[in-house]
N, C-alpha and C. Protein backbone atom coordinates (compact mmCIF):
# COMPACT_ATOMS: atom_id res chain seq x y z
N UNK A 1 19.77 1.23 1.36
CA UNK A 1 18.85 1.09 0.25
C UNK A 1 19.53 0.27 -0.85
N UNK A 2 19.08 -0.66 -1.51
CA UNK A 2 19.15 -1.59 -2.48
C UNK A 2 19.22 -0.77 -3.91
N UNK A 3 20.09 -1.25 -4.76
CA UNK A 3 20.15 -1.07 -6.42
C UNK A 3 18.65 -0.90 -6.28
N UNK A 4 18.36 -0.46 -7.88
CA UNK A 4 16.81 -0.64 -8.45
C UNK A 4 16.74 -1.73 -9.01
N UNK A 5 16.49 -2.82 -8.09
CA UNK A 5 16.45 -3.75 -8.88
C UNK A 5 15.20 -4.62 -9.40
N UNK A 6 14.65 -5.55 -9.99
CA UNK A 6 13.35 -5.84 -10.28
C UNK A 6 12.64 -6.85 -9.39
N UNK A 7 11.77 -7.03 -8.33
CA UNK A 7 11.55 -7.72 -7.58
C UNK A 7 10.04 -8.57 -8.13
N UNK A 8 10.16 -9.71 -7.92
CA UNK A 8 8.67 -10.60 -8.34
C UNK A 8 8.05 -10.53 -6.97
N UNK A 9 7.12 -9.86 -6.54
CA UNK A 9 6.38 -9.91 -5.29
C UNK A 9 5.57 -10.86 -5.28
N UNK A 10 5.63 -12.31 -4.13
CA UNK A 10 4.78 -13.58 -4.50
C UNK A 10 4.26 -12.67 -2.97
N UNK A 11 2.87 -13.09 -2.71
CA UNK A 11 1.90 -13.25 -1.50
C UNK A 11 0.88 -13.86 -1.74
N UNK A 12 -0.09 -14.61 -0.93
CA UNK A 12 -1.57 -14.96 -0.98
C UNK A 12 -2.08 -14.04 -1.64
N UNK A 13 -3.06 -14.41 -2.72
CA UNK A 13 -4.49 -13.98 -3.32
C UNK A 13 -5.58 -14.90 -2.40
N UNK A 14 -5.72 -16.33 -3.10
CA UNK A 14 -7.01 -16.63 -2.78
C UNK A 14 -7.15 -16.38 -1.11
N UNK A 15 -8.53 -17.19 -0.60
CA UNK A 15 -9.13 -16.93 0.46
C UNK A 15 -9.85 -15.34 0.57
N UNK A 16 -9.41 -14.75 1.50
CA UNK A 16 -9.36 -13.67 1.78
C UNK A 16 -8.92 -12.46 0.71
N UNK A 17 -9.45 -12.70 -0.43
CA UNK A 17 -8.71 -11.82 -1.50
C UNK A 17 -8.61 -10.12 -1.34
N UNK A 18 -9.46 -9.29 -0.73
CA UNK A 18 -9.56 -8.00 -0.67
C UNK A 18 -8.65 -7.80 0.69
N UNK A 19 -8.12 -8.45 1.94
CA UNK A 19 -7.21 -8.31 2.63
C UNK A 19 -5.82 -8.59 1.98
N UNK A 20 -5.78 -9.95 1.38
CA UNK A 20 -4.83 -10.39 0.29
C UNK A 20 -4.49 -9.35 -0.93
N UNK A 21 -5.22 -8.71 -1.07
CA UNK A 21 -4.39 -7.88 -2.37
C UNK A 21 -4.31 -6.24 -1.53
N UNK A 22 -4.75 -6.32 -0.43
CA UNK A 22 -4.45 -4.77 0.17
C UNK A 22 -3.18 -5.26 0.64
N UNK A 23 -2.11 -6.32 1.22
CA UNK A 23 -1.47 -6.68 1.24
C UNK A 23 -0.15 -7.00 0.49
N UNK A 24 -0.38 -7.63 -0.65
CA UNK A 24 -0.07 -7.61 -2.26
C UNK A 24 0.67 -6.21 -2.27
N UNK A 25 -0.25 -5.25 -2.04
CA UNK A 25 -0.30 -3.86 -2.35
C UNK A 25 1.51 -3.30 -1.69
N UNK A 26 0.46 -3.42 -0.33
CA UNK A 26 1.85 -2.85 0.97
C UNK A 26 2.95 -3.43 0.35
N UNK A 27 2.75 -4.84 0.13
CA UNK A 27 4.83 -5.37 0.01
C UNK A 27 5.07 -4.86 -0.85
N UNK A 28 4.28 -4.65 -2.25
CA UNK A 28 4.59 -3.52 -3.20
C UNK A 28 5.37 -2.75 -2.81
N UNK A 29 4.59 -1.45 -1.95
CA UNK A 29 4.85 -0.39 -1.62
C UNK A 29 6.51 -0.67 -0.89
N UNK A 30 6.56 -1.68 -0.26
CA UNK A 30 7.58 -1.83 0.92
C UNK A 30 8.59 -2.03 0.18
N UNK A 31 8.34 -2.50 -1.72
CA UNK A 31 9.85 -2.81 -2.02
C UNK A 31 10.55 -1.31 -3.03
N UNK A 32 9.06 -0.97 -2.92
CA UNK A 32 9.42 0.39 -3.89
C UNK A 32 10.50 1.59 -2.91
N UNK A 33 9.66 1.47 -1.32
CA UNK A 33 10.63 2.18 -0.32
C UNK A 33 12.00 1.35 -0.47
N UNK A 34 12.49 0.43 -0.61
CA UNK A 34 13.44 -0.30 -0.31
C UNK A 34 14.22 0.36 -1.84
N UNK A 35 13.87 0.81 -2.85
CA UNK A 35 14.45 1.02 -4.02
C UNK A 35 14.58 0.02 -5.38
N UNK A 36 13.96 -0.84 -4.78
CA UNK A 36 13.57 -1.36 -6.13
C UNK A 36 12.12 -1.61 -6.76
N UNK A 37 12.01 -1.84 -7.63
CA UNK A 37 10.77 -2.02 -8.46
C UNK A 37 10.33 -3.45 -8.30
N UNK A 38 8.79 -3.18 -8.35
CA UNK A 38 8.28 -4.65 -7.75
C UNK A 38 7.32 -4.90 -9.01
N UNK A 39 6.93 -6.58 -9.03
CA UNK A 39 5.84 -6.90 -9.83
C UNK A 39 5.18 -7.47 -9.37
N UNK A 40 4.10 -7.31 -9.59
CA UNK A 40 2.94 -8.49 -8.36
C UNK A 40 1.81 -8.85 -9.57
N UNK A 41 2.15 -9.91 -10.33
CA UNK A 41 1.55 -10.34 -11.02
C UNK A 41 -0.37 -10.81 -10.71
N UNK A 42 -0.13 -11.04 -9.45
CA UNK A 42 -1.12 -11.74 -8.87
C UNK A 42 -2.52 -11.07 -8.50
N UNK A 43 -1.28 -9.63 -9.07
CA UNK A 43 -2.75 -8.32 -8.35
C UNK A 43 -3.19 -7.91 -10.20
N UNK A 44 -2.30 -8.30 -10.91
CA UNK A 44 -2.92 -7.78 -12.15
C UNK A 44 -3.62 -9.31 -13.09
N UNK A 45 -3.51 -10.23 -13.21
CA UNK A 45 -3.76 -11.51 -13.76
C UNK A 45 -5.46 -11.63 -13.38
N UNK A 46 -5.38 -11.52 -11.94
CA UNK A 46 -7.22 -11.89 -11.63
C UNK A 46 -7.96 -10.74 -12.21
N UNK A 47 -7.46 -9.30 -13.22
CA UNK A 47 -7.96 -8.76 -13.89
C UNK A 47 -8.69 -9.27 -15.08
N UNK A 48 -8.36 -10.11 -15.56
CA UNK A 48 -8.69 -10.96 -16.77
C UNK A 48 -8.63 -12.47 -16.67
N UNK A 49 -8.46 -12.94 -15.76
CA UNK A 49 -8.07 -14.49 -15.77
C UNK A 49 -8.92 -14.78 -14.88
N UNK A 50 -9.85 -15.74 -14.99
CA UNK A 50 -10.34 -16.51 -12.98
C UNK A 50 -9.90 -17.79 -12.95
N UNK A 51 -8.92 -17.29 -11.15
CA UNK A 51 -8.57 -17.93 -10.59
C UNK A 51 -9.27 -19.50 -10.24
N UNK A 52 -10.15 -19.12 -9.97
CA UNK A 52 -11.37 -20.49 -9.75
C UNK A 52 -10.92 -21.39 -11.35
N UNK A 53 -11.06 -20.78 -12.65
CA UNK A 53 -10.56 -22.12 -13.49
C UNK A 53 -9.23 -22.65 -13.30
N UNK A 54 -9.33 -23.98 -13.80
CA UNK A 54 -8.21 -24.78 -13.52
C UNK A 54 -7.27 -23.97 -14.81
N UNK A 55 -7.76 -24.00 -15.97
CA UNK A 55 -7.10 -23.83 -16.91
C UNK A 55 -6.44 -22.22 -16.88
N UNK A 56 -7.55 -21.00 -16.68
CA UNK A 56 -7.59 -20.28 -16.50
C UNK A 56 -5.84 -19.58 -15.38
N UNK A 57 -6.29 -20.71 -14.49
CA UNK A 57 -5.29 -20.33 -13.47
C UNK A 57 -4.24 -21.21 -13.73
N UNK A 58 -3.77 -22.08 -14.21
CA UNK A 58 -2.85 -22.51 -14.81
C UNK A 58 -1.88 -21.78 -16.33
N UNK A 59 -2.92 -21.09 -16.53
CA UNK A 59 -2.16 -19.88 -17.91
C UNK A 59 -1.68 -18.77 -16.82
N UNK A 60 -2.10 -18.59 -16.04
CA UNK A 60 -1.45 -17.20 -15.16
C UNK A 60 -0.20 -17.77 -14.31
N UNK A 61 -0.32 -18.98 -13.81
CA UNK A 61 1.08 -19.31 -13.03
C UNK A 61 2.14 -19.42 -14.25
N UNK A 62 1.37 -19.92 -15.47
CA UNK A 62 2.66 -20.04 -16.67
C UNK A 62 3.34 -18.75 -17.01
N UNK A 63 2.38 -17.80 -17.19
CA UNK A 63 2.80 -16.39 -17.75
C UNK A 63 3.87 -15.34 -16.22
N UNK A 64 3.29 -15.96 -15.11
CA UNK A 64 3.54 -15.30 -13.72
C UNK A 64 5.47 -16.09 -13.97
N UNK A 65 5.54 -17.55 -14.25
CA UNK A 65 6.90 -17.82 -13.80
C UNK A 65 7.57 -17.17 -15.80
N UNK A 66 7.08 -16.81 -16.99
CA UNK A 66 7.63 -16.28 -17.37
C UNK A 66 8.43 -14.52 -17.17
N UNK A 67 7.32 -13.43 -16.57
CA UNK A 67 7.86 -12.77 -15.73
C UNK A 67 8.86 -12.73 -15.23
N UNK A 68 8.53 -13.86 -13.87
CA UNK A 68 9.77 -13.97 -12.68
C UNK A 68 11.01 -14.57 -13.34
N UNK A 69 11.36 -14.91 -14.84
CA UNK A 69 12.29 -15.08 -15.19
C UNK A 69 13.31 -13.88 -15.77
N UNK A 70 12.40 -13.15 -15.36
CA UNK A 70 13.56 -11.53 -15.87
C UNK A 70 13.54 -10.97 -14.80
N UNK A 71 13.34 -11.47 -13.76
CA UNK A 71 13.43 -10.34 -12.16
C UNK A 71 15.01 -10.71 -11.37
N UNK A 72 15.17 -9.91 -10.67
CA UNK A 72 16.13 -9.91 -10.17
C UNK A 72 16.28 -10.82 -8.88
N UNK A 73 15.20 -10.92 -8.15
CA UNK A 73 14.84 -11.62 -7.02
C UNK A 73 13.43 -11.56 -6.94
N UNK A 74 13.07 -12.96 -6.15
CA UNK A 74 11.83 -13.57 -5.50
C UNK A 74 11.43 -12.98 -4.05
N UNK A 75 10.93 -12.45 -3.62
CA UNK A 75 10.53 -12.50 -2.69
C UNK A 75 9.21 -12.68 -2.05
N UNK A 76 9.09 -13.18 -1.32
CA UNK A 76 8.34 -14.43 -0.84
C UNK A 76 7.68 -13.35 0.71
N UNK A 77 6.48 -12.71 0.17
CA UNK A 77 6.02 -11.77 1.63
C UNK A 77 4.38 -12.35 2.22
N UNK A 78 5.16 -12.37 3.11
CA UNK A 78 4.13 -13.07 4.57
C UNK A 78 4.33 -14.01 5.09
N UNK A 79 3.56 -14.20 6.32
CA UNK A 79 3.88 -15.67 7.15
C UNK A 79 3.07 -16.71 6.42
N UNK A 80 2.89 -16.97 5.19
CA UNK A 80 1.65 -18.08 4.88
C UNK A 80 2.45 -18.13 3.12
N UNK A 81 2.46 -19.59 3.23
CA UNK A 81 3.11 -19.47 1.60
C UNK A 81 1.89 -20.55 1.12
N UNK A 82 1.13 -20.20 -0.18
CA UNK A 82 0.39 -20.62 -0.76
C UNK A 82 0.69 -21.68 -1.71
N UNK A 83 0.06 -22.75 -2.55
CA UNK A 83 0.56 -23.37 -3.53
C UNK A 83 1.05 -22.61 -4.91
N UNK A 84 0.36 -21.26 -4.86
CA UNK A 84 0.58 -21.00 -6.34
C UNK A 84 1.97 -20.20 -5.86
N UNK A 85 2.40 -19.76 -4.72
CA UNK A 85 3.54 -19.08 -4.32
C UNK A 85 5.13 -20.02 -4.06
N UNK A 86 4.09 -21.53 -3.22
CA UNK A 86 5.54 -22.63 -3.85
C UNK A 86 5.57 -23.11 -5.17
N UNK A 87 4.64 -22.95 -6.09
CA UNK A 87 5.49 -23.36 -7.43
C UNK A 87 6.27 -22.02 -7.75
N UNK A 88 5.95 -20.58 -7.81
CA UNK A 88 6.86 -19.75 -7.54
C UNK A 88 8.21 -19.93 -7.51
N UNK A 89 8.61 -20.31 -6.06
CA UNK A 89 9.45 -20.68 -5.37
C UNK A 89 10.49 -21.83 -6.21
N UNK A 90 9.88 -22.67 -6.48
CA UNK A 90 10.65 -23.48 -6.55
C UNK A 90 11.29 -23.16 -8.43
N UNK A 91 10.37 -22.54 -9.37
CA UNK A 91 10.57 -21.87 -10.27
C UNK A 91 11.91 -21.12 -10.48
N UNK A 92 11.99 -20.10 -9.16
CA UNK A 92 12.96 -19.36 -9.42
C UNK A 92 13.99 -19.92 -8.90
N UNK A 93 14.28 -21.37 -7.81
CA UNK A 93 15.27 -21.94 -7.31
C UNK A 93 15.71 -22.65 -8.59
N UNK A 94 14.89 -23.25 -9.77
CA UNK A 94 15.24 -23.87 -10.74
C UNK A 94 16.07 -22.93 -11.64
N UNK A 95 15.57 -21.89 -12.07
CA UNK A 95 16.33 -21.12 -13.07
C UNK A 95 17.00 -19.83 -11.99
N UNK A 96 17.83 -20.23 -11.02
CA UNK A 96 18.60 -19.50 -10.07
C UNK A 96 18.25 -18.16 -9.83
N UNK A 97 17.19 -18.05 -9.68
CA UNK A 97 17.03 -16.75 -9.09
C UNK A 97 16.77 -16.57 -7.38
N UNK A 98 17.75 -16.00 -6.76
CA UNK A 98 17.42 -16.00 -5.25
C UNK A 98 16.12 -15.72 -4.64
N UNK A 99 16.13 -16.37 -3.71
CA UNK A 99 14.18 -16.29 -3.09
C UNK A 99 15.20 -15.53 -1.49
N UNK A 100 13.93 -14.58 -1.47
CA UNK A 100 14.01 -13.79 -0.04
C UNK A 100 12.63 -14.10 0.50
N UNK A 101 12.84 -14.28 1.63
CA UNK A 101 11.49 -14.01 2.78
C UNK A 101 11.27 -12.39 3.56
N UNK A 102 10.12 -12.09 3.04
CA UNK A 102 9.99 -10.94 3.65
C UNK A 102 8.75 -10.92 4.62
N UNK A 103 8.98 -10.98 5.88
CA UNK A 103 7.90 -10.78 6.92
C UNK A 103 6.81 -10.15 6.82
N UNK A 104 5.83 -10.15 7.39
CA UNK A 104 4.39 -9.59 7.19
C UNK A 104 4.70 -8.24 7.96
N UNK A 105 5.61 -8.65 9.13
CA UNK A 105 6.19 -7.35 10.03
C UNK A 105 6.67 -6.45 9.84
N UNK A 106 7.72 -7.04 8.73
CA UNK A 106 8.94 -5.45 8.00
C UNK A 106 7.83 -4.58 7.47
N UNK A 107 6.74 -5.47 6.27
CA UNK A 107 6.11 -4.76 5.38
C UNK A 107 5.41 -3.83 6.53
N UNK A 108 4.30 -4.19 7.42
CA UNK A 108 3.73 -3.61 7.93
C UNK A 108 4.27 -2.34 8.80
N UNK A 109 5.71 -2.63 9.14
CA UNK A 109 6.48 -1.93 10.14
C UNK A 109 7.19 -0.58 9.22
N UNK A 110 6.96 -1.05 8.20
CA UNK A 110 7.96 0.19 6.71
C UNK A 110 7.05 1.37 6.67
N UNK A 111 8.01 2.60 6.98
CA UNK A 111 7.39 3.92 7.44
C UNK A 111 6.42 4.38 6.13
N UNK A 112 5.92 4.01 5.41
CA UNK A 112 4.82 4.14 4.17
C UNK A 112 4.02 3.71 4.85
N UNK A 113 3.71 3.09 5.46
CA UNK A 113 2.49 2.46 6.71
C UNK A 113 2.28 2.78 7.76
N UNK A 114 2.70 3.51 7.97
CA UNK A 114 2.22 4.33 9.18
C UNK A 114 1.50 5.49 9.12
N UNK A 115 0.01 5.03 9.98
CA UNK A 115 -0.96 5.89 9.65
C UNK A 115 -1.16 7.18 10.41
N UNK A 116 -1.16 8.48 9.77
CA UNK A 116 -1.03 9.77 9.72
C UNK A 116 -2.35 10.02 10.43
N UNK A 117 -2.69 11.16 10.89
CA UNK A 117 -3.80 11.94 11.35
C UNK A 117 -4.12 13.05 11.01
N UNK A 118 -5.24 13.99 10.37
CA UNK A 118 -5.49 15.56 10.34
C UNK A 118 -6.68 15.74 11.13
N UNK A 119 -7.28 17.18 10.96
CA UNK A 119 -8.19 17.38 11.66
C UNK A 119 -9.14 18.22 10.25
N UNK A 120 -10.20 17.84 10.08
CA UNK A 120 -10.98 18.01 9.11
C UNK A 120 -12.13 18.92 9.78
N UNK A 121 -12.23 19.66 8.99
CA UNK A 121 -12.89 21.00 8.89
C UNK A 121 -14.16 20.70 8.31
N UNK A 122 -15.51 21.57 9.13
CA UNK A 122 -16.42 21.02 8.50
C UNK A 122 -17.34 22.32 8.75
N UNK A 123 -17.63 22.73 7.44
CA UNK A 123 -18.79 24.30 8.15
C UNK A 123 -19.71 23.79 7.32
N UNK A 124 -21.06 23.97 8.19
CA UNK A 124 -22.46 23.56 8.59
C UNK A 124 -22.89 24.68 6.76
N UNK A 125 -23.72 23.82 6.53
CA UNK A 125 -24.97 24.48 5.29
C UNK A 125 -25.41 25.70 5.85
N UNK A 126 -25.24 26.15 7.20
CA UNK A 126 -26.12 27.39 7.90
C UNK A 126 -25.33 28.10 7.72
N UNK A 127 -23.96 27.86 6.91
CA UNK A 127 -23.15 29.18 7.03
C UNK A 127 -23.55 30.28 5.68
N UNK A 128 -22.75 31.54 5.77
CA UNK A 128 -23.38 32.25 4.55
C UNK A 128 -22.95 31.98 3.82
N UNK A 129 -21.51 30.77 3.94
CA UNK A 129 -21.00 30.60 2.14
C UNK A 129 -21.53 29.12 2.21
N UNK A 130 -22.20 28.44 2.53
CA UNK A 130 -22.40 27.44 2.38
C UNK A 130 -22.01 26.42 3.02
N UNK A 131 -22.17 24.93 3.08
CA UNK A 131 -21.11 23.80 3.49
C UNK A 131 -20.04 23.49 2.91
N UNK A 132 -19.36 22.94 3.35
CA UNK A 132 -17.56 22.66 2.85
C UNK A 132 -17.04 21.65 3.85
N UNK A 133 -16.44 20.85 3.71
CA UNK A 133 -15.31 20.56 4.20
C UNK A 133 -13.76 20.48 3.30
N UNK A 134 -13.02 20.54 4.33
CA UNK A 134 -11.04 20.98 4.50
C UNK A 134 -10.26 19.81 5.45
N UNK A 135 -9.77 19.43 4.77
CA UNK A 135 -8.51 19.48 5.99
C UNK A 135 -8.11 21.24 6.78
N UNK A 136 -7.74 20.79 7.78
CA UNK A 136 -7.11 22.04 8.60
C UNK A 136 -5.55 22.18 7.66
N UNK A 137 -4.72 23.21 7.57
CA UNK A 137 -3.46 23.29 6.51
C UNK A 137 -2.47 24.27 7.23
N UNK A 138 -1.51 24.16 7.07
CA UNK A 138 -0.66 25.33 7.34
C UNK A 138 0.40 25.17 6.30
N UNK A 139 0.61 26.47 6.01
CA UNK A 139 1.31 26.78 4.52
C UNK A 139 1.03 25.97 3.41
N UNK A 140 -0.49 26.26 3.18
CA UNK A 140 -1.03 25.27 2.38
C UNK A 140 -1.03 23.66 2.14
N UNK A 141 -0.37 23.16 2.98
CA UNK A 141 -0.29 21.23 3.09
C UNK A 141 -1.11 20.95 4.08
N UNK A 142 -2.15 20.18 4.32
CA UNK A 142 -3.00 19.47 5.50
C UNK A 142 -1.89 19.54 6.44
N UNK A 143 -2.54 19.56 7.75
CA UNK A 143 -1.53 19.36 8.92
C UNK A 143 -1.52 17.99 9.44
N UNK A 144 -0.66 17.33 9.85
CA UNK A 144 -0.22 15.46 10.33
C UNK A 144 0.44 15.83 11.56
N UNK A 145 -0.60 14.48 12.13
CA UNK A 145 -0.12 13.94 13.18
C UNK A 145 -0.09 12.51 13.39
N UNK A 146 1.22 12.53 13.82
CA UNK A 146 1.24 10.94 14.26
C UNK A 146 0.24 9.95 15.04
N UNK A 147 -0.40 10.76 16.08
CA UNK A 147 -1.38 10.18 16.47
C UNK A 147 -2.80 10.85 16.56
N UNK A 148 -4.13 9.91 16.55
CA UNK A 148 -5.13 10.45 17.07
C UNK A 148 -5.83 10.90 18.05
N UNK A 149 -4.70 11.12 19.03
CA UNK A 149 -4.87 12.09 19.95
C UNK A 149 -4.54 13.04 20.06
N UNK A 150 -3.28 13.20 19.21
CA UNK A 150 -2.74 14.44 18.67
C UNK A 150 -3.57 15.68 17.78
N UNK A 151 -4.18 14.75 17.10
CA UNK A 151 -5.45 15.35 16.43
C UNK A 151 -6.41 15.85 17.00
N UNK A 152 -7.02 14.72 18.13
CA UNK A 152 -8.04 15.27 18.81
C UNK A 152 -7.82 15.87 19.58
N UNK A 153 -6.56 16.54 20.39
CA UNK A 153 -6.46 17.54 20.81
C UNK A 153 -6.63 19.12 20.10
N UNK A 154 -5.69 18.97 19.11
CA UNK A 154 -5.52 20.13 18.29
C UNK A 154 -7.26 20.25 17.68
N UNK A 155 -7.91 19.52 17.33
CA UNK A 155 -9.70 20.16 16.90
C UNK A 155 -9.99 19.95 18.29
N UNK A 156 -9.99 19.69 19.61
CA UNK A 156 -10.62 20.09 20.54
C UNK A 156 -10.22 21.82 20.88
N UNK A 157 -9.01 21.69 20.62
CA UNK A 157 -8.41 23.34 20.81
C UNK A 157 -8.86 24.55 20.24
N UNK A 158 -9.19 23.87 18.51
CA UNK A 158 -10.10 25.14 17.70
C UNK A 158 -11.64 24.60 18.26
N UNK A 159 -12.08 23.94 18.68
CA UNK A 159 -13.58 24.03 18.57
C UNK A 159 -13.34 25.04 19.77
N UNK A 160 -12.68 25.03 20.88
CA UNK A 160 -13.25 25.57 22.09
C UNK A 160 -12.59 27.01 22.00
N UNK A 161 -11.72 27.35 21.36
CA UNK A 161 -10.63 28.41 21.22
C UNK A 161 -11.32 29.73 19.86
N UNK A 162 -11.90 28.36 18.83
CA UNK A 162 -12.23 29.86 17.80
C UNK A 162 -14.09 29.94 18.16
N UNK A 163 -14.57 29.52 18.66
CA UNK A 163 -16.14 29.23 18.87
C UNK A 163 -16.76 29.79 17.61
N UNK A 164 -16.43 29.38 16.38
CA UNK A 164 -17.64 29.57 15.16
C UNK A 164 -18.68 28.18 15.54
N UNK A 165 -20.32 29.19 14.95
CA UNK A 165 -21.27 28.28 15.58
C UNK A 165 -21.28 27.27 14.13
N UNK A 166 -20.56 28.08 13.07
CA UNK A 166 -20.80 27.20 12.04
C UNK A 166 -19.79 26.07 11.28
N UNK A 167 -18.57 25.95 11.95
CA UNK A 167 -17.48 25.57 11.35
C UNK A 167 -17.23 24.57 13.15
N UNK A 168 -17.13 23.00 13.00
CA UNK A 168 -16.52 22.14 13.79
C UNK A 168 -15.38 21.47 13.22
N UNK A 169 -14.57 21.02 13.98
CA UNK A 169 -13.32 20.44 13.45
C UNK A 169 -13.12 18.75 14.32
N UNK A 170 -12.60 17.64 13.46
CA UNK A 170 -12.83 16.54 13.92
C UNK A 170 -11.53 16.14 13.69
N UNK A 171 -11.07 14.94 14.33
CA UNK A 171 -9.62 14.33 14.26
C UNK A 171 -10.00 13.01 12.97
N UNK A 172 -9.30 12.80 11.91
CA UNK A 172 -9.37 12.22 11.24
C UNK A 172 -8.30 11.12 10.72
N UNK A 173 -8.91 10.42 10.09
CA UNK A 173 -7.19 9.16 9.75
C UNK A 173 -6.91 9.69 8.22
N UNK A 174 -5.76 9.59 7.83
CA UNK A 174 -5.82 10.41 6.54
C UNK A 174 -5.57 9.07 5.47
N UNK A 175 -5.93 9.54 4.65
CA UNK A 175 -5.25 8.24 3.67
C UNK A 175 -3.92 8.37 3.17
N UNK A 176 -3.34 6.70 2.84
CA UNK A 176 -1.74 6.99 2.99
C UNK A 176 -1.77 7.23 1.56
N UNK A 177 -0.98 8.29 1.33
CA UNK A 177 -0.42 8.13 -0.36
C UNK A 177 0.92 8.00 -0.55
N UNK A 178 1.28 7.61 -1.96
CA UNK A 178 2.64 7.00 -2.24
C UNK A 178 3.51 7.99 -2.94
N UNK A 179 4.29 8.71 -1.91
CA UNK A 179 4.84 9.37 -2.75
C UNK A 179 6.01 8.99 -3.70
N UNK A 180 6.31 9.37 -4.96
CA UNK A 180 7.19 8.62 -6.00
C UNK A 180 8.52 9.98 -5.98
N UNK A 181 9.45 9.76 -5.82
CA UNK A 181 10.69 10.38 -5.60
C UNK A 181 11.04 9.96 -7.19
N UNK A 182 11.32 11.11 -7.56
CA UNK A 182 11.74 11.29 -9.25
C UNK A 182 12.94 10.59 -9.53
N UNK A 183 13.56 10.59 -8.35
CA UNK A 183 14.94 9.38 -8.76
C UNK A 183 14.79 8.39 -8.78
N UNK A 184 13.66 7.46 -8.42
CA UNK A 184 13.11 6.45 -9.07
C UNK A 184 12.49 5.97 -10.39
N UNK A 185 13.47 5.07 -11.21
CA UNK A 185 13.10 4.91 -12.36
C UNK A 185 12.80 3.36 -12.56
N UNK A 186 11.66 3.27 -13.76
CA UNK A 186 11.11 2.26 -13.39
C UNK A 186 12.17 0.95 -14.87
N UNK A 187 12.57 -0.16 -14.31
CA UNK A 187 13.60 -0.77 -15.14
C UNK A 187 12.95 -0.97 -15.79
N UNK A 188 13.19 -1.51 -17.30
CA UNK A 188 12.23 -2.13 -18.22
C UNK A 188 13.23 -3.00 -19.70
């Protein structure tokens, strides 16, 4: 694991922007696992700025390479480098800041991405307390599985094992969350 150090996260926005910034996101995530702190200008700028103006988007690459002048390193994530990502580039080669390439693979391959499974609980409106759904839990935390077969075994097991006519159980994908380890502090 790496110092905490401050990372400028460059990736594609345009085109494909809602794959592009779920992306954005992950290398985020991938540098925060790695121990340092990331900035991804690119995911906060099209908050207030459009990209589509010339001018517009020319004040955000200005303000984006003031940023990347207090970061520690560039890194440069995915197989596709954009124009607004080589002026980036060549930005931080000018005022010496090292550029890294980070694969679309590591990010995707970094155990924060790997998608979990539960089995979700679901009792029918016909019951006497009503409808609900649960995750399934043991010692109060949802239960995970690595895979969705793992899942769909374990709710094939309670559907056929506890036979309530009012409560079915389904294998589900869970959503990933980020957990933040308190020894992470954010530089500033």
């Amino acid at each position: 694991m790496m110092e905490n150090k401050l990372i400028y996260i460059a990736s594609p926005y345009a085109g494909d922007v809602e794959k592009n910034v779920a992306f954005a996101k992950a290398a985020c995530r991938y540098a925060m696992v790695q121990g340092c702190t990331p900035v991804a200008v690119h995911l906060l700028y099209p908050q207030f700025l459009d990209d589509s103006n010339p001018q517009e988007r020319a004040a955000g690459l200005a303000m984006g390479h003031q940023v990347l002048s207090v970061c520690d390193e560039l890194w440069v994530c995915g197989n596709r480098i954009s124009s607004g990502m080589e002026s980036e580039i060549q930005e931080a080669k000018r005022v010496g800041i090292p550029v890294r390439k980070i694969t679309e693979e590591q990010i995707q391959g970094g155990s924060v991405m790997r998608k979990k499974y539960g089995v979700w609980a679901v009792r029918s409106a016909n019951s006497v307390c009503g409808a609900a759904e649960s995750w399934c839990k043991h010692e109060g935390k949802p239960m995970e599985f690595e895979s969705r077969e793992q899942a769909s075994e374990y709710a094939k097991s309670l559907n056929e094992n506890l036979r309530t006519l009012n409560v079915h159980y389904y294998p589900k994908e869970m959503e990933l969350e980020l957990a933040c380890d308190s020894s992470m502090k954010m530089k500033m």
